[in-house]
C-alpha atoms as a PDB file:
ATOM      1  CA  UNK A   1      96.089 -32.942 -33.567  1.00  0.00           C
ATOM      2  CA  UNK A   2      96.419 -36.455 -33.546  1.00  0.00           C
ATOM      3  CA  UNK A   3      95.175 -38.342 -36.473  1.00  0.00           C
ATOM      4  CA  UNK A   4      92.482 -40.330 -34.614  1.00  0.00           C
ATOM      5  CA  UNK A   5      90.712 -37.277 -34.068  1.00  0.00           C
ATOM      6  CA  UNK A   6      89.987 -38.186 -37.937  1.00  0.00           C
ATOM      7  CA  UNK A   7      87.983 -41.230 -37.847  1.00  0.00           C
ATOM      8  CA  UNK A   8      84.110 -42.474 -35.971  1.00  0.00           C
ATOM      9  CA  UNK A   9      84.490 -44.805 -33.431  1.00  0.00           C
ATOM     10  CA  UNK A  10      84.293 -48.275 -33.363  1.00  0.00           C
ATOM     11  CA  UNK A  11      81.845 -49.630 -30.362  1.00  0.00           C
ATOM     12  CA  UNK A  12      80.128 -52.467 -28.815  1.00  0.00           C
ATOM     13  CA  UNK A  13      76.521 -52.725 -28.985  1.00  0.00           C
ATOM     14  CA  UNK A  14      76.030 -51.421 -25.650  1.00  0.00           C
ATOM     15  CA  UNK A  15      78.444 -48.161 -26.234  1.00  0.00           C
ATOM     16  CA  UNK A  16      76.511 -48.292 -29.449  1.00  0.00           C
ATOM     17  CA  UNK A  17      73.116 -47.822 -27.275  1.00  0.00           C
ATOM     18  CA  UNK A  18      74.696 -45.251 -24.973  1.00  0.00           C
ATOM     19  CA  UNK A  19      76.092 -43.005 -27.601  1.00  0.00           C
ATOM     20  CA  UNK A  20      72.595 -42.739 -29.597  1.00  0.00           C
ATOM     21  CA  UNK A  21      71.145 -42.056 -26.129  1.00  0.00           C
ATOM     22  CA  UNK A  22      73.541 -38.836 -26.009  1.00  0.00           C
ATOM     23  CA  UNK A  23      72.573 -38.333 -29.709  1.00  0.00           C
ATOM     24  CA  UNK A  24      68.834 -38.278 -28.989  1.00  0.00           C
ATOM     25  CA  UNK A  25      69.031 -36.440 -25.940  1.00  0.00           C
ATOM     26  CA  UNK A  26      70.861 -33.653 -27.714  1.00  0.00           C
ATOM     27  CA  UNK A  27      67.609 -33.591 -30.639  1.00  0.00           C
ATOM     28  CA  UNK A  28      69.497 -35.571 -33.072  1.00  0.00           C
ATOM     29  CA  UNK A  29      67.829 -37.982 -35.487  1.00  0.00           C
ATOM     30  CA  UNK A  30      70.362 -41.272 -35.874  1.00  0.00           C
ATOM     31  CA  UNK A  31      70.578 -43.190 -39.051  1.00  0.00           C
ATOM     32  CA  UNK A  32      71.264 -46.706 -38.867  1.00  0.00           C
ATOM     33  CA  UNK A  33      73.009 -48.803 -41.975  1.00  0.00           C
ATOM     34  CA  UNK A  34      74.033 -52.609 -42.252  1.00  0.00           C
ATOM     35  CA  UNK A  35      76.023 -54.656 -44.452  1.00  0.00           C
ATOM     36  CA  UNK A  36      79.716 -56.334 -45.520  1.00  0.00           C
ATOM     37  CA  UNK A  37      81.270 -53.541 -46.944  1.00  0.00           C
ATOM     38  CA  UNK A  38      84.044 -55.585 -48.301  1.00  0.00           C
ATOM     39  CA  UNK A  39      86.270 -54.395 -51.021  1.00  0.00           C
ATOM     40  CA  UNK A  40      85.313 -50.862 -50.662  1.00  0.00           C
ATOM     41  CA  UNK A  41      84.131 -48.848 -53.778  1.00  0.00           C
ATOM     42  CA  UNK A  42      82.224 -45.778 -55.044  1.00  0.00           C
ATOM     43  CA  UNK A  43      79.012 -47.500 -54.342  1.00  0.00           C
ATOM     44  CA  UNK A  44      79.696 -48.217 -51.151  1.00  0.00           C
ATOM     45  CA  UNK A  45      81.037 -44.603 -50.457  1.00  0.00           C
ATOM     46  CA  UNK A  46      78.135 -42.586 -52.104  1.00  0.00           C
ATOM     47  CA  UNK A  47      75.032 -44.775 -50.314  1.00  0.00           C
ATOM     48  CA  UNK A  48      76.978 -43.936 -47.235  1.00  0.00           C
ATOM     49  CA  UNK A  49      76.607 -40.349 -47.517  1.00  0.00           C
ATOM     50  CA  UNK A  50      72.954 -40.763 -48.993  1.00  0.00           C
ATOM     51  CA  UNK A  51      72.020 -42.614 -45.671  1.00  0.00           C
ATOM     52  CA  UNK A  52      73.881 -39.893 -43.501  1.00  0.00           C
ATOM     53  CA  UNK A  53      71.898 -37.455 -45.047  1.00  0.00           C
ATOM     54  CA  UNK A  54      68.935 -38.805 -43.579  1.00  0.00           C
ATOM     55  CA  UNK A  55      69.629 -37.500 -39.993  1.00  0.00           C
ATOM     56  CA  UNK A  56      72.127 -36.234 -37.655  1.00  0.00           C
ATOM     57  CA  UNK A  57      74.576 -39.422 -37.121  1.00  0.00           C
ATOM     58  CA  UNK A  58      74.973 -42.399 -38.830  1.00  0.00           C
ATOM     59  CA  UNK A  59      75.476 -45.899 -37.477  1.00  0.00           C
ATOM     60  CA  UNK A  60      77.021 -48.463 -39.607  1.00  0.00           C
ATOM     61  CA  UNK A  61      76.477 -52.282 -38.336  1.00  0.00           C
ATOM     62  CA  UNK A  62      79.294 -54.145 -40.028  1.00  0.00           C
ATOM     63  CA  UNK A  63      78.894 -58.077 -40.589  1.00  0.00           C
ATOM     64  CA  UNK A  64      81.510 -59.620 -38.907  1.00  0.00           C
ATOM     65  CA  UNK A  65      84.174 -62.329 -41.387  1.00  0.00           C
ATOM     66  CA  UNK A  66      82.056 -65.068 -39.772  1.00  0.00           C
ATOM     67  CA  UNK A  67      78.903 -63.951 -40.843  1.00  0.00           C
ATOM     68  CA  UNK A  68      79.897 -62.859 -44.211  1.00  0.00           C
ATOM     69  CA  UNK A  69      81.111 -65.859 -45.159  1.00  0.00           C
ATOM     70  CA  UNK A  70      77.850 -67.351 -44.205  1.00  0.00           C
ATOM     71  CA  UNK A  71      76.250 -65.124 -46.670  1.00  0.00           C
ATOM     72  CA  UNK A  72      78.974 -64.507 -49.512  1.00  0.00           C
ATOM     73  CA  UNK A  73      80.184 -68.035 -49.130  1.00  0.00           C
ATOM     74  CA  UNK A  74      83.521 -69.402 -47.978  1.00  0.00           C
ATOM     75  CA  UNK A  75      86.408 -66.922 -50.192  1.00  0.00           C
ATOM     76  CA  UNK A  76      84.703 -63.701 -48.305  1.00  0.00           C
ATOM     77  CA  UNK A  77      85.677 -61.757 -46.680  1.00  0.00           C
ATOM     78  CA  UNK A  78      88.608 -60.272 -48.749  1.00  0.00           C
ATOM     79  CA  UNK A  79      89.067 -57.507 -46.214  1.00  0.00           C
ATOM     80  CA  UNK A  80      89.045 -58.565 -42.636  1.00  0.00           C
ATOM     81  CA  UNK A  81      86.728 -56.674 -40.063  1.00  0.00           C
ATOM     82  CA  UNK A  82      89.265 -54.988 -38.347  1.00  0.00           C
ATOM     83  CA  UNK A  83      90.344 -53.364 -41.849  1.00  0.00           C
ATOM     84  CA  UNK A  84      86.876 -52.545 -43.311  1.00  0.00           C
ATOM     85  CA  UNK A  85      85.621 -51.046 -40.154  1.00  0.00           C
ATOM     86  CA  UNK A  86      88.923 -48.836 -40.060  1.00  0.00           C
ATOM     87  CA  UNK A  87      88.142 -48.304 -43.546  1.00  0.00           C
ATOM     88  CA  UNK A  88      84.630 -47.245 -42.939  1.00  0.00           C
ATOM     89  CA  UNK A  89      85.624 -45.143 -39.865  1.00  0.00           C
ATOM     90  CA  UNK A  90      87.525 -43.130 -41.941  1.00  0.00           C
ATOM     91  CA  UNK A  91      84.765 -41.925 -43.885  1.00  0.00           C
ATOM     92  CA  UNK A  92      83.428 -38.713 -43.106  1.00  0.00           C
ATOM     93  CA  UNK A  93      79.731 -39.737 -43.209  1.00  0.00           C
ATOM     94  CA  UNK A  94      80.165 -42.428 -40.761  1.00  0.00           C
ATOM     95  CA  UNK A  95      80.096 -41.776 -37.100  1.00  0.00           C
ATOM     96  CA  UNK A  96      79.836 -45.349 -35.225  1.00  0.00           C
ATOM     97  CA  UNK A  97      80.624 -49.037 -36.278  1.00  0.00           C
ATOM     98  CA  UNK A  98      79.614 -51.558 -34.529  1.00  0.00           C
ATOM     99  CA  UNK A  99      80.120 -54.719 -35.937  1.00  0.00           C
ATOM    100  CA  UNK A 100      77.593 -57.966 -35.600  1.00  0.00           C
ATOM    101  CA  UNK A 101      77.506 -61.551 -36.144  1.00  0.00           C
ATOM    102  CA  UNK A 102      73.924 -62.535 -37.670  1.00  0.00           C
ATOM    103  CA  UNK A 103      73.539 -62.913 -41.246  1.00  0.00           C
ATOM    104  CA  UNK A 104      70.376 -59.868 -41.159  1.00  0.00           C
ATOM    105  CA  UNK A 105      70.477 -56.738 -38.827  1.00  0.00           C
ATOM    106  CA  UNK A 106      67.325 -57.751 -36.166  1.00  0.00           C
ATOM    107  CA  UNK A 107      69.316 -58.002 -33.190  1.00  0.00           C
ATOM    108  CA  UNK A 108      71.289 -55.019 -33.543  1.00  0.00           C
ATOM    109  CA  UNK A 109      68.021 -53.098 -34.303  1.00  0.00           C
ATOM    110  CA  UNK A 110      66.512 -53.980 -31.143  1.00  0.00           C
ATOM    111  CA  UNK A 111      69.157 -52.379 -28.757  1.00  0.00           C
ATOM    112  CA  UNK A 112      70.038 -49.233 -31.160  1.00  0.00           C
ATOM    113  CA  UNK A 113      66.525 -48.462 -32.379  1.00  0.00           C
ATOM    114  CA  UNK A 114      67.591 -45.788 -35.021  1.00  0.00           C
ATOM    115  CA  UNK A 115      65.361 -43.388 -36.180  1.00  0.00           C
ATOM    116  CA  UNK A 116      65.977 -44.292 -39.891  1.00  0.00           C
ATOM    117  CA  UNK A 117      67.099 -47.493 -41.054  1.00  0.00           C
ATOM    118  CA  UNK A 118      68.581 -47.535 -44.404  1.00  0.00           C
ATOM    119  CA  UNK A 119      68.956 -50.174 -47.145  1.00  0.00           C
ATOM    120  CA  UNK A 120      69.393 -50.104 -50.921  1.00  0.00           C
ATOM    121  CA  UNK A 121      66.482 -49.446 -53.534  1.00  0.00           C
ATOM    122  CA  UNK A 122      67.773 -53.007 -55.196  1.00  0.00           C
ATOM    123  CA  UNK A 123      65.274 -53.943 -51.965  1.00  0.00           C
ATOM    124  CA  UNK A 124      61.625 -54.439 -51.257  1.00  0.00           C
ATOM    125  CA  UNK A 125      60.786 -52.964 -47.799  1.00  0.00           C
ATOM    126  CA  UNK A 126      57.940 -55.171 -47.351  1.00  0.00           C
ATOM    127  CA  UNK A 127      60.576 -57.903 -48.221  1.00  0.00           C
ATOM    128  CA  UNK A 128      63.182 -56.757 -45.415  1.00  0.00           C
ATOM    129  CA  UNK A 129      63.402 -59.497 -42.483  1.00  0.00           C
ATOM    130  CA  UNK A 130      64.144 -55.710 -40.263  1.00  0.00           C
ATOM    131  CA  UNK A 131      61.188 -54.220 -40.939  1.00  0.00           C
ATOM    132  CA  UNK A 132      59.315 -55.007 -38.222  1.00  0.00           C
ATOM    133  CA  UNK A 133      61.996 -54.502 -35.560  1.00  0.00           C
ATOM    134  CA  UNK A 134      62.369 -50.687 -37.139  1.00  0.00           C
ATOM    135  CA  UNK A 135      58.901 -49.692 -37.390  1.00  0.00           C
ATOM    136  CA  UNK A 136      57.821 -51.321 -33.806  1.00  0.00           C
ATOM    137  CA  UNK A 137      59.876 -48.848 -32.474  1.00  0.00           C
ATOM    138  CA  UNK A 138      59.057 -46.065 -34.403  1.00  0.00           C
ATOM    139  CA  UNK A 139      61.409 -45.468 -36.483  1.00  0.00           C
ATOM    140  CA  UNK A 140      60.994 -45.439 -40.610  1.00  0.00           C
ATOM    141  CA  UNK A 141      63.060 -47.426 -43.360  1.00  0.00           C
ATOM    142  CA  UNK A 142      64.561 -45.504 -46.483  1.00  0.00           C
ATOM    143  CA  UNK A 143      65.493 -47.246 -49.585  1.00  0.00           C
ATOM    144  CA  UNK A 144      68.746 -45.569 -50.846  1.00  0.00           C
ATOM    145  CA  UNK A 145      69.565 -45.293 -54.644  1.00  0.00           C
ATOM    146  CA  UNK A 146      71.821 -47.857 -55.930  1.00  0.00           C
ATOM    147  CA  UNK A 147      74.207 -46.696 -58.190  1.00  0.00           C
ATOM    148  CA  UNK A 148      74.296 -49.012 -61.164  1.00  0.00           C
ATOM    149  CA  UNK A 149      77.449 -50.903 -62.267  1.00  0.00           C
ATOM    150  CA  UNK A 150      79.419 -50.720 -59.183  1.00  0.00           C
ATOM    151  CA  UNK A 151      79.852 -53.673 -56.952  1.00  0.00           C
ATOM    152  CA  UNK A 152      82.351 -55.677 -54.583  1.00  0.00           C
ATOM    153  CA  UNK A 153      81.268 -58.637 -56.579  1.00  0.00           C
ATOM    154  CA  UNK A 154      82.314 -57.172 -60.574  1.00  0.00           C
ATOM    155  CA  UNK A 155      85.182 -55.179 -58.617  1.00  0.00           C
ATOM    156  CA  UNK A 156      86.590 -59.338 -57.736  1.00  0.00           C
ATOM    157  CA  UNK A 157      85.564 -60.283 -61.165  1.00  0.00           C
ATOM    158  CA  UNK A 158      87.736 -57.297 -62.827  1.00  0.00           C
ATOM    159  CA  UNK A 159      90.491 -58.175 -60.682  1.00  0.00           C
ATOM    160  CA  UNK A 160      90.551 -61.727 -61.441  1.00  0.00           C
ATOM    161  CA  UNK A 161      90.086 -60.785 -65.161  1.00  0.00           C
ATOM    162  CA  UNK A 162      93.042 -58.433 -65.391  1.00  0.00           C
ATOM    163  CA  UNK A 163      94.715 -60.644 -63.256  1.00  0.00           C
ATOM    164  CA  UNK A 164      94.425 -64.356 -65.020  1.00  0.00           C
ATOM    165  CA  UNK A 165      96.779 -63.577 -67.951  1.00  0.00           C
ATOM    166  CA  UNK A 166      99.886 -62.986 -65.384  1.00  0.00           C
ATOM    167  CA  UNK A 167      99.393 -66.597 -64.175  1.00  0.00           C
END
């Protein structure tokens, strides 16, 4: 077996809309997630398979380097997309990436149309600019809980930390 057979698959929005089609048609709820994901980490990895837990398939829209920048600022990403949707692919909870250039998820929303849209607790649903895109089209939003302490941004700070002395 070829080591492919190992990871989701990484698809354009309009494969993206296909492939839930199949999904639906075969009684499946799909779970759609958003974000950076850069500089993977436990965090990361358990709200992953928290939101795949909330149906059959999970979707994972992945910010492409443009747009993170736009909303990290100019030193992100670390990880290119190419690497963190490989990285994410390999995950066992994650089924599709499909990767998107607005700073917030709207767009992608509006062709997928999950069933469940996830986010982290550390969010107010009323606050999400998504919200209304999810529940037009029936689908519901689930707030995810955020495991304390871990982050991409004190994972950088630790590095740099550890790191400054060898300079």
């Amino acid at each position: 077996m070829s080591a492919e057979a190992f990871f989701g698959r990484l698809l354009d929005v309009e494969a993206a809309v296909a492939w839930r089609e199949e999904r639906r048609g075969a009684g499946q709820r799909v779970v759609f997630t958003n974000g950076c994901f850069d500089v993977m980490h436990a965090g990361h990895v358990e709200y992953l398979a928290w939101a795949r837990s909330q149906g059959d398939a999970l979707v994972v829209g992945l910010n492409d380097d443009d747009s993170v920048a736009r909303i990290k600022g100019s030193h992100r990403p670390i990880v290119p997309f190419a690497q963190r949707a490989r990285m994410l692919l390999a995950l066992r909870s994650v089924d599709v990436v499909v990767g998107f250039s607005q700073r917030t998820p709207e767009t992608i929303l509006e062709r997928i149309r999950p069933d469940v849209h996830t986010k982290s607790d550390q969010y107010d649903e009323e606050e999400l600019p998504e919200r209304a895109v999810v529940l037009a089209h029936g689908g519901v939003i689930r707030l995810a809980p955020h495991l304390e302490g871990v982050s991409t941004t004190q994972t950088i700070a630790r590095i740099l930390t550890r790191y400054a002395d060898r300079e």
